[in-house]
Protein backbone atom coordinates (compact mmCIF):
# COMPACT_ATOMS: atom_id res chain seq x y z
CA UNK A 1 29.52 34.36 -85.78
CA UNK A 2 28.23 37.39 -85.94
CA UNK A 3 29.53 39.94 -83.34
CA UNK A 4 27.31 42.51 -83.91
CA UNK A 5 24.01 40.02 -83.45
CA UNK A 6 25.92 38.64 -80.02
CA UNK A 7 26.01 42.32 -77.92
CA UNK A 8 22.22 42.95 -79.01
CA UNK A 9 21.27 39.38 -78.07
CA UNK A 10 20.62 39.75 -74.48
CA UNK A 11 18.01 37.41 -74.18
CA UNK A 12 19.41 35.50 -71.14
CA UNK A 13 20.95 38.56 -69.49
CA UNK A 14 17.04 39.19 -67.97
CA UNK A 15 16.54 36.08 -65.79
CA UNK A 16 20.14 35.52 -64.62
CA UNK A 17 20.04 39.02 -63.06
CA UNK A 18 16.55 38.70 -61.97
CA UNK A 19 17.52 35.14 -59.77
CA UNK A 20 21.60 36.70 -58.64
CA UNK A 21 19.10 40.06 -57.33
CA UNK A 22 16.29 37.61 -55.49
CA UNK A 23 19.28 35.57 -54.06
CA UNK A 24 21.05 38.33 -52.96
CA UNK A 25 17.63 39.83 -50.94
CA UNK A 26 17.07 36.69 -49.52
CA UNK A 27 20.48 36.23 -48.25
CA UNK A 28 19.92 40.17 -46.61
CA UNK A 29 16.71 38.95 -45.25
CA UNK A 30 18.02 36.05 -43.24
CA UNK A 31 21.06 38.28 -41.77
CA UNK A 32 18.35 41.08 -40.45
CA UNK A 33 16.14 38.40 -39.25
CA UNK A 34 18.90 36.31 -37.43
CA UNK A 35 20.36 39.42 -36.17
CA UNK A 36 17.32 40.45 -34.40
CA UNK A 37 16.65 36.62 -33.19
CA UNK A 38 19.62 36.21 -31.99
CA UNK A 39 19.95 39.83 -30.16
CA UNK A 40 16.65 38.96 -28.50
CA UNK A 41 17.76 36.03 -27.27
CA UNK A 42 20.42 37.62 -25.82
CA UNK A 43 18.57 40.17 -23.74
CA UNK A 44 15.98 37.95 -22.80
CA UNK A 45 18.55 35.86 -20.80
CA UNK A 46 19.54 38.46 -18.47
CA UNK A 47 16.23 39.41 -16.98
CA UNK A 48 16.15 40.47 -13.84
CA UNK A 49 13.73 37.91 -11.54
CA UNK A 50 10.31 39.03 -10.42
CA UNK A 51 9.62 37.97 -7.01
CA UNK A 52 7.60 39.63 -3.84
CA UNK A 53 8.66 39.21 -0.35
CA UNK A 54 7.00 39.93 3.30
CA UNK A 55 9.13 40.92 6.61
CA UNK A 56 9.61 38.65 9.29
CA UNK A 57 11.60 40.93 11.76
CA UNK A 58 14.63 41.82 10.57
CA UNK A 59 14.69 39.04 7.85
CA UNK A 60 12.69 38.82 4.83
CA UNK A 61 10.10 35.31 3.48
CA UNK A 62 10.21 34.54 0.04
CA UNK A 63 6.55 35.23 -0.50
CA UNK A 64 6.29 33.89 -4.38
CA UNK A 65 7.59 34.91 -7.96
CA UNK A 66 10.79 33.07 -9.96
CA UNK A 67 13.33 31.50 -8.04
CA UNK A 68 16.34 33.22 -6.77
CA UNK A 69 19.90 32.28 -6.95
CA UNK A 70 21.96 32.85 -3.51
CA UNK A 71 24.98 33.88 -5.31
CA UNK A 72 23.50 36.57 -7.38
CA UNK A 73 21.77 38.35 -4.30
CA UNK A 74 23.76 41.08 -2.60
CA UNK A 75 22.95 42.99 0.92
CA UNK A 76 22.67 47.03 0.15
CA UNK A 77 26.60 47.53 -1.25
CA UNK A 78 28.15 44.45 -0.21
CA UNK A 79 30.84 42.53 -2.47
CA UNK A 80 30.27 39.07 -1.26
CA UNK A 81 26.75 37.33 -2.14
CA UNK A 82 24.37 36.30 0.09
CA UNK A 83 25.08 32.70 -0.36
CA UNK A 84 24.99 29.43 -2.94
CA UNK A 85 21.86 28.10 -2.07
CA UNK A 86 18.68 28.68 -4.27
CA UNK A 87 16.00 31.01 -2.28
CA UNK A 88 12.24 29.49 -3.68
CA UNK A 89 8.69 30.62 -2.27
CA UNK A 90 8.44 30.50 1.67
CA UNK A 91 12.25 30.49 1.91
CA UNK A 92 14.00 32.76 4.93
CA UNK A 93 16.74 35.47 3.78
CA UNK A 94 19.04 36.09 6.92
CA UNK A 95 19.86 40.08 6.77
CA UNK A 96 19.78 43.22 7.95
CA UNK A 97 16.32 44.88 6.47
CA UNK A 98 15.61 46.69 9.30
CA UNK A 99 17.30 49.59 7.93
CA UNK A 100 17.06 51.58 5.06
CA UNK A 101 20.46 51.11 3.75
CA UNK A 102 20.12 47.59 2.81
CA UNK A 103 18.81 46.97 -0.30
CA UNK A 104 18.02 43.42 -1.54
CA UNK A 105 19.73 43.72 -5.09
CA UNK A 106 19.67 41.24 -7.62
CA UNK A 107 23.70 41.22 -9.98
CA UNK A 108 24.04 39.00 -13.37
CA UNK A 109 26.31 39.23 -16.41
CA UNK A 110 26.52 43.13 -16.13
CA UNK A 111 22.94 43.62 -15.27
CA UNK A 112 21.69 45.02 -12.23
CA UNK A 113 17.88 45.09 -10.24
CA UNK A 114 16.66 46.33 -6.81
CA UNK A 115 14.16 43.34 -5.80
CA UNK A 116 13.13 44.95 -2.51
CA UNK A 117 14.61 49.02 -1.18
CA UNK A 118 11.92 49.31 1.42
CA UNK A 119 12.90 48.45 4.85
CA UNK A 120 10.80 45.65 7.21
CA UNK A 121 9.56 47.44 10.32
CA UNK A 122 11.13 45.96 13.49
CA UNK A 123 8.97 43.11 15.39
């Protein structure tokens, strides 16, 4: 065996390189493209809900949009929730929104929305 012939023979050398470099990008691809998927996802669960709402006195009517969950609806700067129950279209909320200081604010994971600031004109 010739030594010499076997460092100048590098016949193989070509392809093995060629399928390590195309395994290796498609092993980069996949980790960018879970990466993103997976941070979407993430965001996308913590939307704040769109709904609209009409006065009724001091109380405010459901008037349409996603469904809201009692326990993530807080009263201006309030600690406690309004309540458990699940507020869908032509449901009542029971609150102050005669005044300007209380806000109908929607709290999740971190995230924070204002659903209504204006105030409902007194009946």
């Amino acid at each position: 065996m010739d030594i010499q012939t076997l460092i100048q023979d590098d016949d193989a050398v070509s392809p093995v390189i060629g399928v390590i470099l195309m395994v290796a990008i498609t092993v980069i691809l996949a980790a960018v493209i879970a990466t993103f998927v997976l941070g979407l996802g993430d965001s996308l669960s913590n939307q704040a809900p769109q709904a609209s709402f009409a006065c009724d006195g001091g109380d405010l009517i459901h008037d349409g949009g996603d469904e809201l969950d009692g326990a993530n609806l807080y009263i201006a700067n309030e600690t406690n929730s309004l309540s458990s129950s699940t507020y869908t279209a032509g449901d009542t909320i029971v609150g102050v929104f005669d005044s300007d200081a209380a806000p109908l604010t929607w709290e999740s994971a971190g995230s924070s929305a204002t659903l209504r600031s204006d105030a409902c004109p007194n009946a």
